[in-house]
Protein backbone atom coordinates (compact mmCIF):
# COMPACT_ATOMS: atom_id res chain seq x y z
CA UNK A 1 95.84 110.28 144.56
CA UNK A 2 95.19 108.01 141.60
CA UNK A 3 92.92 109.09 139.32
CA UNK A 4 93.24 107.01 136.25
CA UNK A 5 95.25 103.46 135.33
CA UNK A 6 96.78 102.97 131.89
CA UNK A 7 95.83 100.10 129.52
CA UNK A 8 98.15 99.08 125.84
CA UNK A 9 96.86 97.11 123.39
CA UNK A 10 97.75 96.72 119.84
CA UNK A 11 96.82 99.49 117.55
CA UNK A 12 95.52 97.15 115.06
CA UNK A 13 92.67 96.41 117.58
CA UNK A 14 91.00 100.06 116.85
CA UNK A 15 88.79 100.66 119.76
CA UNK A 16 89.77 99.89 123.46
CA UNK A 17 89.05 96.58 124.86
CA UNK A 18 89.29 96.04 128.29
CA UNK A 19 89.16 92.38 128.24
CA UNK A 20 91.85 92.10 125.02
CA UNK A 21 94.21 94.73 126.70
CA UNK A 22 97.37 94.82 129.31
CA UNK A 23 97.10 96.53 132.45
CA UNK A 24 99.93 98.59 134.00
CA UNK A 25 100.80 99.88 136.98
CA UNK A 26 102.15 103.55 135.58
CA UNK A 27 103.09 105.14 132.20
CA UNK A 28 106.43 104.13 132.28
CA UNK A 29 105.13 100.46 132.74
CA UNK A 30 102.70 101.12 129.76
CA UNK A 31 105.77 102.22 127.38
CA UNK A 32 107.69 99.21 128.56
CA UNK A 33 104.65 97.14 127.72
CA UNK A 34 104.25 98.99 124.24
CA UNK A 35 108.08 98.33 122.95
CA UNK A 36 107.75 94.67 123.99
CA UNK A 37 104.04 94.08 121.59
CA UNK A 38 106.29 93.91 118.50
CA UNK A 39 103.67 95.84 116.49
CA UNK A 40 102.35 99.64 117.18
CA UNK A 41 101.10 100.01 120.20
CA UNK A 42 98.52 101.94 121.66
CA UNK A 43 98.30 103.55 125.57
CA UNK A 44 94.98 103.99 126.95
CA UNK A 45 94.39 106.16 129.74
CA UNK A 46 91.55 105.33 131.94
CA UNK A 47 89.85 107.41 134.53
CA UNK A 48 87.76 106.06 137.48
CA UNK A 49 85.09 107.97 136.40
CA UNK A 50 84.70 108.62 132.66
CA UNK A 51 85.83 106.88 129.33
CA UNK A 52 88.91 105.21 128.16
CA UNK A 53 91.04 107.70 125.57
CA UNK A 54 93.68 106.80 123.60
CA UNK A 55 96.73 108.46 124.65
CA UNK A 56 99.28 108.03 122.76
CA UNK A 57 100.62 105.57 120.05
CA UNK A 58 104.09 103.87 119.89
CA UNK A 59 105.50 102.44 116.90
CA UNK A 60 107.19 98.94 116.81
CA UNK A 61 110.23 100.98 115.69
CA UNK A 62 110.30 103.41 117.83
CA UNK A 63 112.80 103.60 120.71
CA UNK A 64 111.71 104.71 124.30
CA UNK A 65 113.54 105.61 127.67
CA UNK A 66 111.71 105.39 130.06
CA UNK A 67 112.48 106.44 134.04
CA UNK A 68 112.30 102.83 135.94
């Protein structure tokens, strides 16, 4: 069951904004997302119930396999 969904925005925007972000469908989606910004990167992960945390950061230089 899904308990969360997974937000990116650049890092540079400091707190999450759910209007300013992108929305993905998974984690993987959210790293694909990330790599394409063209600046660091940060993945938000947001639960149905509860607050938006900041997950993890990926750097513009930084090179990412993902699964899909």
């Amino acid at each position: 069951m899904l308990t969360a969904n997974w937000a990116v925005q650049p890092t540079a925007f400091g707190n999450f904004d759910e209007w300013g972000c992108s929305w993905a469908t998974d984690i993987n989606h959210a790293y694909r997302i990330a790599q394409q910004m063209g600046e660091d990167a940060t993945i938000f992960r947001c639960p149905h119930q509860g607050n938006p945390m900041a997950w993890v950061t990926v750097r513009a230089d930084e090179s990412i396999t993902t699964s899909n």
